[in-house]
PDB file of N, CA and C in Angstrom:
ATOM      1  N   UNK A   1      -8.495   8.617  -9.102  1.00  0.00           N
ATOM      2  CA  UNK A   1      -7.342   8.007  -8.467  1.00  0.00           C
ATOM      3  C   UNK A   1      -7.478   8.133  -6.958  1.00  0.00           C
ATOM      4  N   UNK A   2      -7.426   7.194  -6.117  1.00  0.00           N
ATOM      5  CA  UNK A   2      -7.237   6.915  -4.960  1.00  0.00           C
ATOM      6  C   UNK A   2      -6.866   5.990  -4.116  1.00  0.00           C
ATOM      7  N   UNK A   3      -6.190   6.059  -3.116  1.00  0.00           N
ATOM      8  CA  UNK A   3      -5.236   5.219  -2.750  1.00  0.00           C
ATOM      9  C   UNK A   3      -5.246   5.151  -1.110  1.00  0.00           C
ATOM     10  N   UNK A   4      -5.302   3.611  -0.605  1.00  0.00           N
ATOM     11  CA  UNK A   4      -4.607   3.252   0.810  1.00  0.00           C
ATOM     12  C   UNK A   4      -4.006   2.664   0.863  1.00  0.00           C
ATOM     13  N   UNK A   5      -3.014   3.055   1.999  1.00  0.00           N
ATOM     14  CA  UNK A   5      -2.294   2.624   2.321  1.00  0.00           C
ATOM     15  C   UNK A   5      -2.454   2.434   3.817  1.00  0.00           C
ATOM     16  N   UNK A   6      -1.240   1.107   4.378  1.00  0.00           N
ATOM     17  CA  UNK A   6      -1.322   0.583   5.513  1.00  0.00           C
ATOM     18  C   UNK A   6       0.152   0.826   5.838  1.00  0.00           C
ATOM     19  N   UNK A   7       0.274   1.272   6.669  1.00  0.00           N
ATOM     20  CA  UNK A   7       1.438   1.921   7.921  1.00  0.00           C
ATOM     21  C   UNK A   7       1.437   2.136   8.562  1.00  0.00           C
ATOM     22  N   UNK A   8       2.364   2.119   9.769  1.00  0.00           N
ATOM     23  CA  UNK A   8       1.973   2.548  11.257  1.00  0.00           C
ATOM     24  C   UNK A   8       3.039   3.708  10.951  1.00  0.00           C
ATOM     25  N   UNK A   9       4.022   3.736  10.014  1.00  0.00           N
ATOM     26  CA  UNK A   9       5.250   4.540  10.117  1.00  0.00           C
ATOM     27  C   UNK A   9       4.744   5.993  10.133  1.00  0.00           C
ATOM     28  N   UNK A  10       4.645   6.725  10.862  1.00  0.00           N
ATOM     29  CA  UNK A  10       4.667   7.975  11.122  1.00  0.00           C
ATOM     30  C   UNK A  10       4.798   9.086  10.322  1.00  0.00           C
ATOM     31  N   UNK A  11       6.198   9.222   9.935  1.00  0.00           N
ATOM     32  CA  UNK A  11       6.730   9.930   9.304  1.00  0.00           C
ATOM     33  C   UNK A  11       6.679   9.480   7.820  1.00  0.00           C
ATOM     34  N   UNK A  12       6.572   8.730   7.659  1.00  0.00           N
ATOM     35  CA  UNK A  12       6.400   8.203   6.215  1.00  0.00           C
ATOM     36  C   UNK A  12       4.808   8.961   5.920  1.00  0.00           C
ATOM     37  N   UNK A  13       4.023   8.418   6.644  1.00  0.00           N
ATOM     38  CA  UNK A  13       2.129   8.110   6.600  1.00  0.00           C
ATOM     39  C   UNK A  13       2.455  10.133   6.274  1.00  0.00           C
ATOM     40  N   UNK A  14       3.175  10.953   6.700  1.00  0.00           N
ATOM     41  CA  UNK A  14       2.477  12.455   6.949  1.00  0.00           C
ATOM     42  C   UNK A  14       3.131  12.810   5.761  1.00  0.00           C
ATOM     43  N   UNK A  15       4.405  12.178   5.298  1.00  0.00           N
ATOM     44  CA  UNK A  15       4.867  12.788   4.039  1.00  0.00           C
ATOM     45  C   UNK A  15       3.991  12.334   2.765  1.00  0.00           C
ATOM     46  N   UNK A  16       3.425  10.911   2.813  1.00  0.00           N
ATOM     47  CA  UNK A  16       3.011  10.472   1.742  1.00  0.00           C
ATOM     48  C   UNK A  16       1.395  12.111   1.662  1.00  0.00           C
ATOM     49  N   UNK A  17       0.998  11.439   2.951  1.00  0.00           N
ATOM     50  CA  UNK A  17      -0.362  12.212   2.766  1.00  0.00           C
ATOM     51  C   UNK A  17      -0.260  13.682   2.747  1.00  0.00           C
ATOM     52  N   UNK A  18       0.923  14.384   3.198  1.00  0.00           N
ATOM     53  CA  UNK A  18       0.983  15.524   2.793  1.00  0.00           C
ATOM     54  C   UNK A  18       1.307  15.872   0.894  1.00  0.00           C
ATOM     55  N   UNK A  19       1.719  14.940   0.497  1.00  0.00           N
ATOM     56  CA  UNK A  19       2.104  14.919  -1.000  1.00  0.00           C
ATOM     57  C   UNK A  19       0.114  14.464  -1.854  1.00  0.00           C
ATOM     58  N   UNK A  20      -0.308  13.864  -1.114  1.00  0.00           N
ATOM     59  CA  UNK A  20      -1.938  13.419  -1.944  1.00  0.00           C
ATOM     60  C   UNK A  20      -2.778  14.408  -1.870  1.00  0.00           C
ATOM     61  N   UNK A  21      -2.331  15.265  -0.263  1.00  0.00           N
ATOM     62  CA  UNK A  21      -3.540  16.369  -0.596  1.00  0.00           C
ATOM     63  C   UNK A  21      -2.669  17.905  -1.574  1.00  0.00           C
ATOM     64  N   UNK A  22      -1.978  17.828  -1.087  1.00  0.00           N
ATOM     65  CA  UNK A  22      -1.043  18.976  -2.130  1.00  0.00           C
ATOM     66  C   UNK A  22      -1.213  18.962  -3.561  1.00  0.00           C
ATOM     67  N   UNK A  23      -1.799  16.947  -4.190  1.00  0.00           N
ATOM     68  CA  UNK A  23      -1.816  16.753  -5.697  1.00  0.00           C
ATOM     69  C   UNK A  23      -3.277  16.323  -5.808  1.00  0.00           C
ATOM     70  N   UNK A  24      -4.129  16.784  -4.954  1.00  0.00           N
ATOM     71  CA  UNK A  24      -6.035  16.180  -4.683  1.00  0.00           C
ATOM     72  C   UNK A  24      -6.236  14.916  -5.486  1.00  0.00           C
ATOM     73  N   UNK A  25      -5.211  13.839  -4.646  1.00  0.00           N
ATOM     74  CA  UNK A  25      -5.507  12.216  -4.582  1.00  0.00           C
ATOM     75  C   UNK A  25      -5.836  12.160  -3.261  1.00  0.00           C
ATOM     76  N   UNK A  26      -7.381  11.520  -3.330  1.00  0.00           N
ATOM     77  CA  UNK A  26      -7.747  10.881  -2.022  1.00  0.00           C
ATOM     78  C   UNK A  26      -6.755  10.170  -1.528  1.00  0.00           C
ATOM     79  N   UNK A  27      -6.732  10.128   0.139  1.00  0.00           N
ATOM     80  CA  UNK A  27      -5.406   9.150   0.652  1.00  0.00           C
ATOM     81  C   UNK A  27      -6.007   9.046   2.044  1.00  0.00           C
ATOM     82  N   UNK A  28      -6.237   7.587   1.805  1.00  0.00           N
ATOM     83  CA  UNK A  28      -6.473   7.099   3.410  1.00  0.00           C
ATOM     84  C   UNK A  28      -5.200   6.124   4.296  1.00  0.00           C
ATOM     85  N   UNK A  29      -4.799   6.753   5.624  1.00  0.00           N
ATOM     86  CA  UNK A  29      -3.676   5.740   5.699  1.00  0.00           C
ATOM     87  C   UNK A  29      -4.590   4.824   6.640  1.00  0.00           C
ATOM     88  N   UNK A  30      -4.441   3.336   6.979  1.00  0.00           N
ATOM     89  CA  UNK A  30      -5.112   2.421   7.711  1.00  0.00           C
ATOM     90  C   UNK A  30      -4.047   2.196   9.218  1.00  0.00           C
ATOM     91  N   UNK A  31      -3.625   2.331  10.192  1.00  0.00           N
ATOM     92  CA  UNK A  31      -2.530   2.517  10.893  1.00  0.00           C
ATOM     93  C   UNK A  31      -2.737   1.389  11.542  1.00  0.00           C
ATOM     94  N   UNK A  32      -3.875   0.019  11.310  1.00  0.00           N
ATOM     95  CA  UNK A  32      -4.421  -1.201  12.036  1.00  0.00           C
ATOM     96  C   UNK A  32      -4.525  -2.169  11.274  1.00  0.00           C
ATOM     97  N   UNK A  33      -4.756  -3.329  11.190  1.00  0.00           N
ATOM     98  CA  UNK A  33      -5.355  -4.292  10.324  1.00  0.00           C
ATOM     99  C   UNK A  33      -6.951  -3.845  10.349  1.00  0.00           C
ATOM    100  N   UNK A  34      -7.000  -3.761  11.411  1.00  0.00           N
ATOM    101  CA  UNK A  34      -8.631  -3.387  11.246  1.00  0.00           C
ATOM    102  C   UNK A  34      -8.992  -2.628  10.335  1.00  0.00           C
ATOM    103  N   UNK A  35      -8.348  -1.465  10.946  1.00  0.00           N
ATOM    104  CA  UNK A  35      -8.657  -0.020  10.137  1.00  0.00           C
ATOM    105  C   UNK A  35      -8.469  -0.535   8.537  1.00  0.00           C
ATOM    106  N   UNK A  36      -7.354  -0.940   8.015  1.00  0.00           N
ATOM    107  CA  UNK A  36      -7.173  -1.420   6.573  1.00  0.00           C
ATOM    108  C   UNK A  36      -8.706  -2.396   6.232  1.00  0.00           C
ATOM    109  N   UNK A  37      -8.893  -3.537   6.995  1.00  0.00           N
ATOM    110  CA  UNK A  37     -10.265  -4.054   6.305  1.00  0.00           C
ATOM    111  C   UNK A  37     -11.623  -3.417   6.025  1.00  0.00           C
ATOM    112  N   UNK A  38     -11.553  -2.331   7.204  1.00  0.00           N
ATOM    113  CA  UNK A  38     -12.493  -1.635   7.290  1.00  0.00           C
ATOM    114  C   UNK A  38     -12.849  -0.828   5.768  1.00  0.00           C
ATOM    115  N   UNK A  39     -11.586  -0.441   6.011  1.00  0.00           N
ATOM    116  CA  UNK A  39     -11.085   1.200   4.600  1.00  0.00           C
ATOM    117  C   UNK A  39     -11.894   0.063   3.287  1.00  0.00           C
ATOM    118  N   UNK A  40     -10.848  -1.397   2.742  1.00  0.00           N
ATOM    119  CA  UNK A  40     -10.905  -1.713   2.331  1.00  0.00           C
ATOM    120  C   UNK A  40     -12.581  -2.264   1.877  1.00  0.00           C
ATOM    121  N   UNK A  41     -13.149  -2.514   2.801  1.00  0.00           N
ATOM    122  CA  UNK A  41     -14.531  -3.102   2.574  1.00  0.00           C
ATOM    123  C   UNK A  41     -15.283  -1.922   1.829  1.00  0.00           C
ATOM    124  N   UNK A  42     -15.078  -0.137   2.181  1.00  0.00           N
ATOM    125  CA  UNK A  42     -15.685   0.744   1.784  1.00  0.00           C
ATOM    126  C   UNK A  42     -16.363   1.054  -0.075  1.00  0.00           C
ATOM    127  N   UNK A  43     -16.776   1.056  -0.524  1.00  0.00           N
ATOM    128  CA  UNK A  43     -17.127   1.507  -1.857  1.00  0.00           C
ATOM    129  C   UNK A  43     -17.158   3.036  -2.623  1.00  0.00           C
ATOM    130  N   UNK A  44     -17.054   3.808  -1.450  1.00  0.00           N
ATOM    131  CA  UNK A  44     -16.307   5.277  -1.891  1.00  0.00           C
ATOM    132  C   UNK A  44     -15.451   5.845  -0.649  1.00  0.00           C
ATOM    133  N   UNK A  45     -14.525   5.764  -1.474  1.00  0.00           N
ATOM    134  CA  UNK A  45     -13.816   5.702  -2.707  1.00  0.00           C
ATOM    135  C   UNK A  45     -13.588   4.301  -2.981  1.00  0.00           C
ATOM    136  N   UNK A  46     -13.459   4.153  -4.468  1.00  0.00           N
ATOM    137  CA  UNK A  46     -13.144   2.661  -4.990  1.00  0.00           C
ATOM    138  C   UNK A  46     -11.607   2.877  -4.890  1.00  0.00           C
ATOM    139  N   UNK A  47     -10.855   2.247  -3.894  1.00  0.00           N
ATOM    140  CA  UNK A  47      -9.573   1.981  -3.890  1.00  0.00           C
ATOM    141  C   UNK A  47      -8.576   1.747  -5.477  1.00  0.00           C
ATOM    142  N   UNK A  48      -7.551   2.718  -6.291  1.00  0.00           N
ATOM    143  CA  UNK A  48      -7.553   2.739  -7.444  1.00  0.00           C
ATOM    144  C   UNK A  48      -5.889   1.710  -7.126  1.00  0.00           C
ATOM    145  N   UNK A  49      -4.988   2.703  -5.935  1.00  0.00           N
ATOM    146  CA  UNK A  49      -3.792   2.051  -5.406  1.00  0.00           C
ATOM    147  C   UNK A  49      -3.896   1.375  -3.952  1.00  0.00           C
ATOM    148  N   UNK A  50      -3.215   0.420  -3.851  1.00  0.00           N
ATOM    149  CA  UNK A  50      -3.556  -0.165  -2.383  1.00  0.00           C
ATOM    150  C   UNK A  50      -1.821  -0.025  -1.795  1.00  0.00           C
ATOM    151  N   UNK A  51      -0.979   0.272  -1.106  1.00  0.00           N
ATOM    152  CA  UNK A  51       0.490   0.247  -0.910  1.00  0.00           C
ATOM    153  C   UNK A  51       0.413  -0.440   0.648  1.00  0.00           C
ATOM    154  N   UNK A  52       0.955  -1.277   0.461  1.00  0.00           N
ATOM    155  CA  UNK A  52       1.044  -2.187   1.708  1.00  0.00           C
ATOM    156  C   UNK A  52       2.898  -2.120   2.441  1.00  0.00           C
ATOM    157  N   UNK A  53       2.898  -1.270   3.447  1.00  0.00           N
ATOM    158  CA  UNK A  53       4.085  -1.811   4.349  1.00  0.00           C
ATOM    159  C   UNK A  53       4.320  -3.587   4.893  1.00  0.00           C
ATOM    160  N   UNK A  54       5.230  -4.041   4.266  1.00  0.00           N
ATOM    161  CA  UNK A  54       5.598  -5.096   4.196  1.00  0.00           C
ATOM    162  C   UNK A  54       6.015  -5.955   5.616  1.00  0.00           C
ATOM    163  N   UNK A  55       6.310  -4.902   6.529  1.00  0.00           N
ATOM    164  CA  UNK A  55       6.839  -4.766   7.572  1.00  0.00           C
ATOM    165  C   UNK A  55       5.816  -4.484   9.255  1.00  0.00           C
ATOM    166  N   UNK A  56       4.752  -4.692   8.198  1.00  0.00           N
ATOM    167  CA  UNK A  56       3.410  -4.087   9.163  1.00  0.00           C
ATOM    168  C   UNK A  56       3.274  -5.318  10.193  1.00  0.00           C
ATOM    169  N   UNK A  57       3.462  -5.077  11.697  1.00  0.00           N
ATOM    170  CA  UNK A  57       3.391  -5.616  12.271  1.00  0.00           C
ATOM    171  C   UNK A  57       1.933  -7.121  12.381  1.00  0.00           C
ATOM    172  N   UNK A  58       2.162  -8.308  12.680  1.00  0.00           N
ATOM    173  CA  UNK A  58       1.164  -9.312  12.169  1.00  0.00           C
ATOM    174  C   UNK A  58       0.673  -9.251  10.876  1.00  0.00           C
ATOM    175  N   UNK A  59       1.389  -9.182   9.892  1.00  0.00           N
ATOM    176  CA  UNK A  59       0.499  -8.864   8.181  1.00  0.00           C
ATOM    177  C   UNK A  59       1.173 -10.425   7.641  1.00  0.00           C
ATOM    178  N   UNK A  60       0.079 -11.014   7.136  1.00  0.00           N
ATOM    179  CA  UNK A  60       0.539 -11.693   6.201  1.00  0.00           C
ATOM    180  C   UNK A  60       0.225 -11.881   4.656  1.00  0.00           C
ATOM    181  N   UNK A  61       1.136 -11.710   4.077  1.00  0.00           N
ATOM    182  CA  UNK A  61       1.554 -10.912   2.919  1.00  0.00           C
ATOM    183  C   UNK A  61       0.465 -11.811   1.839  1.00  0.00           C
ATOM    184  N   UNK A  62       0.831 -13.040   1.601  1.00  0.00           N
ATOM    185  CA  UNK A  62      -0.313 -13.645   0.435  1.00  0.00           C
ATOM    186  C   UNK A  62      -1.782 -13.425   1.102  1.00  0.00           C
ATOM    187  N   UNK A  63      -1.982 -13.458   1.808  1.00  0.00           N
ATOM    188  CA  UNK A  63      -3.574 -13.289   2.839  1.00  0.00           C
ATOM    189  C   UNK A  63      -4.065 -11.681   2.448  1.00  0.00           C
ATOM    190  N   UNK A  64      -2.959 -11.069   2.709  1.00  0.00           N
ATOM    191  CA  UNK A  64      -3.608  -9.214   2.481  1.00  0.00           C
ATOM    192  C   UNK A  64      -3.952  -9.475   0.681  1.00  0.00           C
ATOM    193  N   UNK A  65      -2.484  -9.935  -0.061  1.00  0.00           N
ATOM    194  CA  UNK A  65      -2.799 -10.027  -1.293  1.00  0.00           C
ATOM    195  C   UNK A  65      -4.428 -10.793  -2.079  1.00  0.00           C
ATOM    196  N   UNK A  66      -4.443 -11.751  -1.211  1.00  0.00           N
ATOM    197  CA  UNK A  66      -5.370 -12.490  -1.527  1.00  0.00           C
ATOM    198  C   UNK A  66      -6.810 -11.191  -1.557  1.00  0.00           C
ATOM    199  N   UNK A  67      -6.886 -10.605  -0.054  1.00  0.00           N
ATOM    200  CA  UNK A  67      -7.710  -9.923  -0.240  1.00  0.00           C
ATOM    201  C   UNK A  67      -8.783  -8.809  -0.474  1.00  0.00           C
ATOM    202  N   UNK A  68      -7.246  -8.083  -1.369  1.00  0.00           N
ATOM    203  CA  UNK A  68      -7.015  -7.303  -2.130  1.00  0.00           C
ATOM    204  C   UNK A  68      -7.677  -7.363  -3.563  1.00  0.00           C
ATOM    205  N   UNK A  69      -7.190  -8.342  -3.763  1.00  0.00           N
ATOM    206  CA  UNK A  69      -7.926  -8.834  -5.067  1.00  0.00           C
ATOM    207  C   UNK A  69      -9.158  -9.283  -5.259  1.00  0.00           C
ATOM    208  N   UNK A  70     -10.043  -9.852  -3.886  1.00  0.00           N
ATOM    209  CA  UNK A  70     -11.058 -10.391  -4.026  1.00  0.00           C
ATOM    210  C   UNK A  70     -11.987  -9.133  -4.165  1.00  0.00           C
ATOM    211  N   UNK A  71     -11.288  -8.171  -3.383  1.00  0.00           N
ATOM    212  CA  UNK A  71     -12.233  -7.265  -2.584  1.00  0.00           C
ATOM    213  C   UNK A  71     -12.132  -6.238  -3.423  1.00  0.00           C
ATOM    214  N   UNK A  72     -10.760  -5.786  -4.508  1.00  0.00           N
ATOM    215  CA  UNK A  72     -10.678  -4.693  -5.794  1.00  0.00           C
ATOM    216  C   UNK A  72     -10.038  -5.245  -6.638  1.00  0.00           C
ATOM    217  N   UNK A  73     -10.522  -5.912  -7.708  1.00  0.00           N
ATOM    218  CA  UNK A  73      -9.399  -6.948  -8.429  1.00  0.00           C
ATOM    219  C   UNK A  73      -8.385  -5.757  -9.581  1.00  0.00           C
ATOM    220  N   UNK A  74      -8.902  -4.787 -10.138  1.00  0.00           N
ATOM    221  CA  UNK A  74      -8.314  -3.810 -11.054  1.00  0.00           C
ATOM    222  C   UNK A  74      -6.975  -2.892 -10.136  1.00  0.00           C
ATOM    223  N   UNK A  75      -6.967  -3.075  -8.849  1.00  0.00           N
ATOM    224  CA  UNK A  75      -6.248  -2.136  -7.904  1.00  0.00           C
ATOM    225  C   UNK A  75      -4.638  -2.959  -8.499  1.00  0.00           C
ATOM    226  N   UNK A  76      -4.089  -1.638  -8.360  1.00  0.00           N
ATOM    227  CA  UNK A  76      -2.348  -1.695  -8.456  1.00  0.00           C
ATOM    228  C   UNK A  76      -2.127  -1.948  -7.031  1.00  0.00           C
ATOM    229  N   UNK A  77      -1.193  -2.962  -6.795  1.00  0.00           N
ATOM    230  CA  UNK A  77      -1.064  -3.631  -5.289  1.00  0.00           C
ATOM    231  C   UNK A  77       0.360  -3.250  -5.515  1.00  0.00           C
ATOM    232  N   UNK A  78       0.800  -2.348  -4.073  1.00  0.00           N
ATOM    233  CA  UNK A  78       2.231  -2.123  -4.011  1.00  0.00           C
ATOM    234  C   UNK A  78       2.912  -2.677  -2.774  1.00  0.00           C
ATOM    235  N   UNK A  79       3.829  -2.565  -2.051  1.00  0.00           N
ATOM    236  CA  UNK A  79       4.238  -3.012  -1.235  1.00  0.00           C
ATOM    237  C   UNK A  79       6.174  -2.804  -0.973  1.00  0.00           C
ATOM    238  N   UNK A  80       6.812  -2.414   0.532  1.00  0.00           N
ATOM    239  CA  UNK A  80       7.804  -2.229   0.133  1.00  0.00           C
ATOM    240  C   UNK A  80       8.300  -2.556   1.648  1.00  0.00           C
ATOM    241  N   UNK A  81       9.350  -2.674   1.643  1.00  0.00           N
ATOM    242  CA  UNK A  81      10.203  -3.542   2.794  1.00  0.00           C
ATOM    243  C   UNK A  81      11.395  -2.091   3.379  1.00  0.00           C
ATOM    244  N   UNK A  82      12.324  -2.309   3.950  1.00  0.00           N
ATOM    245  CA  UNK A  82      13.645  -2.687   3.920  1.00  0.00           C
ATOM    246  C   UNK A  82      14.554  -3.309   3.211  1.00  0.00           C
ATOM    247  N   UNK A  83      15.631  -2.469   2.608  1.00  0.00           N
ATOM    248  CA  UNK A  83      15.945  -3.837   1.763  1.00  0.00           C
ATOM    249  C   UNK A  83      16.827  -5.112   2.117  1.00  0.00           C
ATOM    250  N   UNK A  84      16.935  -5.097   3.309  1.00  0.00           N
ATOM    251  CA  UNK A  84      17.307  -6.444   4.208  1.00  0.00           C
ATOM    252  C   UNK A  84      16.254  -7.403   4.580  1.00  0.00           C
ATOM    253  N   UNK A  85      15.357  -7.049   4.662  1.00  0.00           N
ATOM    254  CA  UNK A  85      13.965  -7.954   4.464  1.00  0.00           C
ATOM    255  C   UNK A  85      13.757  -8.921   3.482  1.00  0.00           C
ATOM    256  N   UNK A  86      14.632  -9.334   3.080  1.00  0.00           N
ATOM    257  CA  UNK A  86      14.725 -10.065   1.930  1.00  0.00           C
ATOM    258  C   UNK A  86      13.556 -11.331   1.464  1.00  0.00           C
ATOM    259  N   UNK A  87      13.329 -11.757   2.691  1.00  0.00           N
ATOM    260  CA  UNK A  87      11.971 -12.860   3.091  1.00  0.00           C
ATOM    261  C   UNK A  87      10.745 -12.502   2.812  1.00  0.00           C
ATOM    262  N   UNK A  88      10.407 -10.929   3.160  1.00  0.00           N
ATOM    263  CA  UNK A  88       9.275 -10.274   3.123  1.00  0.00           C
ATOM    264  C   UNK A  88       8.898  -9.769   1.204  1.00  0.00           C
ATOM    265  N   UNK A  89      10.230  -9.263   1.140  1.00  0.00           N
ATOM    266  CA  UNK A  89      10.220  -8.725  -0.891  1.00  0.00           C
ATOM    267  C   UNK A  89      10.218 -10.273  -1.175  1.00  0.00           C
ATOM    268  N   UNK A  90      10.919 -11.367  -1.027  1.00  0.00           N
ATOM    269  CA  UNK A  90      10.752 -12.683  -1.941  1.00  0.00           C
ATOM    270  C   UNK A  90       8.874 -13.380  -1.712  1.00  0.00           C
ATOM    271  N   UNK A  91       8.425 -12.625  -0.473  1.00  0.00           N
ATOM    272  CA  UNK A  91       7.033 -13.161  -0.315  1.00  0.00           C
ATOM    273  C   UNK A  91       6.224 -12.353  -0.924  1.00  0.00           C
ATOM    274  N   UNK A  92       6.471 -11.094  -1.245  1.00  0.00           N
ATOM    275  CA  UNK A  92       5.365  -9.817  -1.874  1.00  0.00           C
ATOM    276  C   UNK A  92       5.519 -10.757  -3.252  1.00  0.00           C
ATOM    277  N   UNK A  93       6.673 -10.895  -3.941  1.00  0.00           N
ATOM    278  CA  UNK A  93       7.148 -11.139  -5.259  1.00  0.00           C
ATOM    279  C   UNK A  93       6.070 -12.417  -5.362  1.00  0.00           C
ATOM    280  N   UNK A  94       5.921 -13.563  -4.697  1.00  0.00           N
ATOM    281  CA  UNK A  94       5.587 -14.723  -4.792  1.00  0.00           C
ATOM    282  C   UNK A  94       4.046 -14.976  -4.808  1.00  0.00           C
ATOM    283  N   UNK A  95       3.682 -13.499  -4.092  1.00  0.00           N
ATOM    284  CA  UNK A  95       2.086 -13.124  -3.326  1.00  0.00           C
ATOM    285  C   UNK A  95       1.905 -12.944  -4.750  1.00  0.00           C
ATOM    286  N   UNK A  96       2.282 -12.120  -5.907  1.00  0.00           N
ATOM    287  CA  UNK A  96       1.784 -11.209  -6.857  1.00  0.00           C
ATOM    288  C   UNK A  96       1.622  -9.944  -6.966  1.00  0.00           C
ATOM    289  N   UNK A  97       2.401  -9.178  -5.782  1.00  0.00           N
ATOM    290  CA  UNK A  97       2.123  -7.509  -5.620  1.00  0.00           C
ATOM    291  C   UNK A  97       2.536  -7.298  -7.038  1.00  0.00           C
ATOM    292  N   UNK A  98       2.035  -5.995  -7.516  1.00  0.00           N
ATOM    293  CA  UNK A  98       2.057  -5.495  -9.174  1.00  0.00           C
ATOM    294  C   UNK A  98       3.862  -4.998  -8.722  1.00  0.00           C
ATOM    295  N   UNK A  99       3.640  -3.909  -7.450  1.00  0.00           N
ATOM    296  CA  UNK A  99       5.167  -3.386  -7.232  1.00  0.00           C
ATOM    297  C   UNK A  99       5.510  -3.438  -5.965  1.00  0.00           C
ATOM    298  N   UNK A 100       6.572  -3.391  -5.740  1.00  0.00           N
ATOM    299  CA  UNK A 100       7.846  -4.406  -4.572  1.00  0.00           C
ATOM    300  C   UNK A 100       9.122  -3.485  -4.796  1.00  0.00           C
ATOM    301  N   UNK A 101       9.051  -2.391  -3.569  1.00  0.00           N
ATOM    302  CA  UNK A 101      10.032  -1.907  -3.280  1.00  0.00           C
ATOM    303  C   UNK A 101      11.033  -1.470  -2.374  1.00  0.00           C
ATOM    304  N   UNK A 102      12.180  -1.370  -1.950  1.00  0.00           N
ATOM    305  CA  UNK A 102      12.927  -1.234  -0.980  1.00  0.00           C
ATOM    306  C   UNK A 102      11.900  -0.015  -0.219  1.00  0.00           C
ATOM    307  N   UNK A 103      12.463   0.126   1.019  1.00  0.00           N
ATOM    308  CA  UNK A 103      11.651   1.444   2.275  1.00  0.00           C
ATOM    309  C   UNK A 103      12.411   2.588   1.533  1.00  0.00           C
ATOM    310  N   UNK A 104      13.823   3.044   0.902  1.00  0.00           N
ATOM    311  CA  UNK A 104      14.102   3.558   0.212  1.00  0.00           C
ATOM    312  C   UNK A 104      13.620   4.382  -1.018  1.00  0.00           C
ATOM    313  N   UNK A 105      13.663   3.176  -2.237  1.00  0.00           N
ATOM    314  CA  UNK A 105      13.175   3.486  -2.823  1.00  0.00           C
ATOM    315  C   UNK A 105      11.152   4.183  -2.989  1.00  0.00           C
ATOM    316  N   UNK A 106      10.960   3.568  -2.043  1.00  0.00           N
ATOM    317  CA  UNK A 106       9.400   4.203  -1.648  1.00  0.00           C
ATOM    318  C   UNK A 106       9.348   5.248  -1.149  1.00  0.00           C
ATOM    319  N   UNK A 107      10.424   5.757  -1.036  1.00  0.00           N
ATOM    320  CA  UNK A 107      10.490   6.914  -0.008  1.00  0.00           C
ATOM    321  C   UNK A 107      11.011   7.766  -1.252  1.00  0.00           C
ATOM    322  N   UNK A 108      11.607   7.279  -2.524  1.00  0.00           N
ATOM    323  CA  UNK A 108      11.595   8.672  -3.290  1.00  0.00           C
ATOM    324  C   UNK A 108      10.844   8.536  -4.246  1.00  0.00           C
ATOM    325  N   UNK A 109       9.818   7.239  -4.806  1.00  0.00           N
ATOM    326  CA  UNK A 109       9.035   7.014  -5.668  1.00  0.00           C
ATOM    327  C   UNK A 109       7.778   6.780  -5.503  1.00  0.00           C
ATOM    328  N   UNK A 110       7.375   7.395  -3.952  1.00  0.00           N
ATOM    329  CA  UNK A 110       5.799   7.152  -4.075  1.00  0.00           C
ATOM    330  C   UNK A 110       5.320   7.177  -4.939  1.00  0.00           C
ATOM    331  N   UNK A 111       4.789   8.450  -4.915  1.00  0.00           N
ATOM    332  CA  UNK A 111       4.766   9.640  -5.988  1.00  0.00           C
ATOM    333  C   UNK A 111       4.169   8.713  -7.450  1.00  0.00           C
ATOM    334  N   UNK A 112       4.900   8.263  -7.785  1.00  0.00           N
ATOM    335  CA  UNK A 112       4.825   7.093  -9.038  1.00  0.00           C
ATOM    336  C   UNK A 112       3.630   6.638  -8.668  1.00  0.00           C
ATOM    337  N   UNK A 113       3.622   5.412  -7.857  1.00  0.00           N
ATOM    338  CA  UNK A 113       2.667   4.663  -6.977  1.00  0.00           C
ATOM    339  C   UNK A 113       0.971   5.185  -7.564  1.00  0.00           C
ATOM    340  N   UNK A 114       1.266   6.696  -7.066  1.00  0.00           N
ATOM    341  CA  UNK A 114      -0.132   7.154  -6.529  1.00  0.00           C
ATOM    342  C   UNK A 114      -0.355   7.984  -7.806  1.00  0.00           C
ATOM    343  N   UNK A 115      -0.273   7.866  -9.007  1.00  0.00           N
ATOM    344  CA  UNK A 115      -0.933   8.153 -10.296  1.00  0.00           C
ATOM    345  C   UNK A 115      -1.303   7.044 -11.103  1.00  0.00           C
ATOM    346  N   UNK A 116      -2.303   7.254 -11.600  1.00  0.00           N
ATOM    347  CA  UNK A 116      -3.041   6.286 -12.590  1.00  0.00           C
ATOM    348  C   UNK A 116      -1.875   5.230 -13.164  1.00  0.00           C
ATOM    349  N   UNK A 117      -1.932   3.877 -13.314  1.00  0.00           N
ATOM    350  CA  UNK A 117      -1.267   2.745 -13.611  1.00  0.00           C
ATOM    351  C   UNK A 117      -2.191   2.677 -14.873  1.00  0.00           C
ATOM    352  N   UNK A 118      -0.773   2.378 -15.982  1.00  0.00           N
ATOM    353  CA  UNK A 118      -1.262   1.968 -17.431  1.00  0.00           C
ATOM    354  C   UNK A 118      -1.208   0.558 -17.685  1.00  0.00           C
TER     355      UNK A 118
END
């Protein structure tokens, strides 16, 4: 199991990754587009979760999805907003993310996210 994610959010990026090494899930956060294609192009680790901030400054949402899939097609694609973002969750939904959740709810269900998907 291993997982990146793309965030610039701070405080989010230290809680998630303080929770992956505490449970020894690899966790790379990407804090760039770059950095994310980069991570993404890598072959170890084989990316198992991908969690995309919805909100990530210049991201466009079917484009990341798109190449996500080209690039790990078995990966659980997550993604989560604000839940006033309503434009951004109706575009994850439309992209095909597997999961689509409020900044909220991601904030008490990583956790979920970042264990093996059945």
């Amino acid at each position: 199991m291993s997982v990146l994610h793309l965030s610039s959010d701070l405080m989010l990026v230290g809680k998630v990754s303080s929770w992956a090494k505490s449970h020894g899930v690899p966790y790379q956060n990407a804090s760039t587009l770059e950095k994310f294609d980069a991570a993404l192009a890598e072959t170890d680790p084989v990316w198992h979760t991908v969690i995309v901030d919805l909100q990530f400054r210049g991201l466009d949402i079917a484009a990341i999805h798109g190449q996500v899939r080209a690039a790990i097609p078995p990966a659980r694609l997550a993604g989560y907003a604000q839940h006033v973002m309503t434009e951004l969750i109706a575009a994850a939904k439309a992209a095909g993310f597997d999961d689509i959740l409020t900044r909220g709810q991601f904030d008490r269900q990583f956790a979920e996210l970042m264990t093996p998907h059945t």
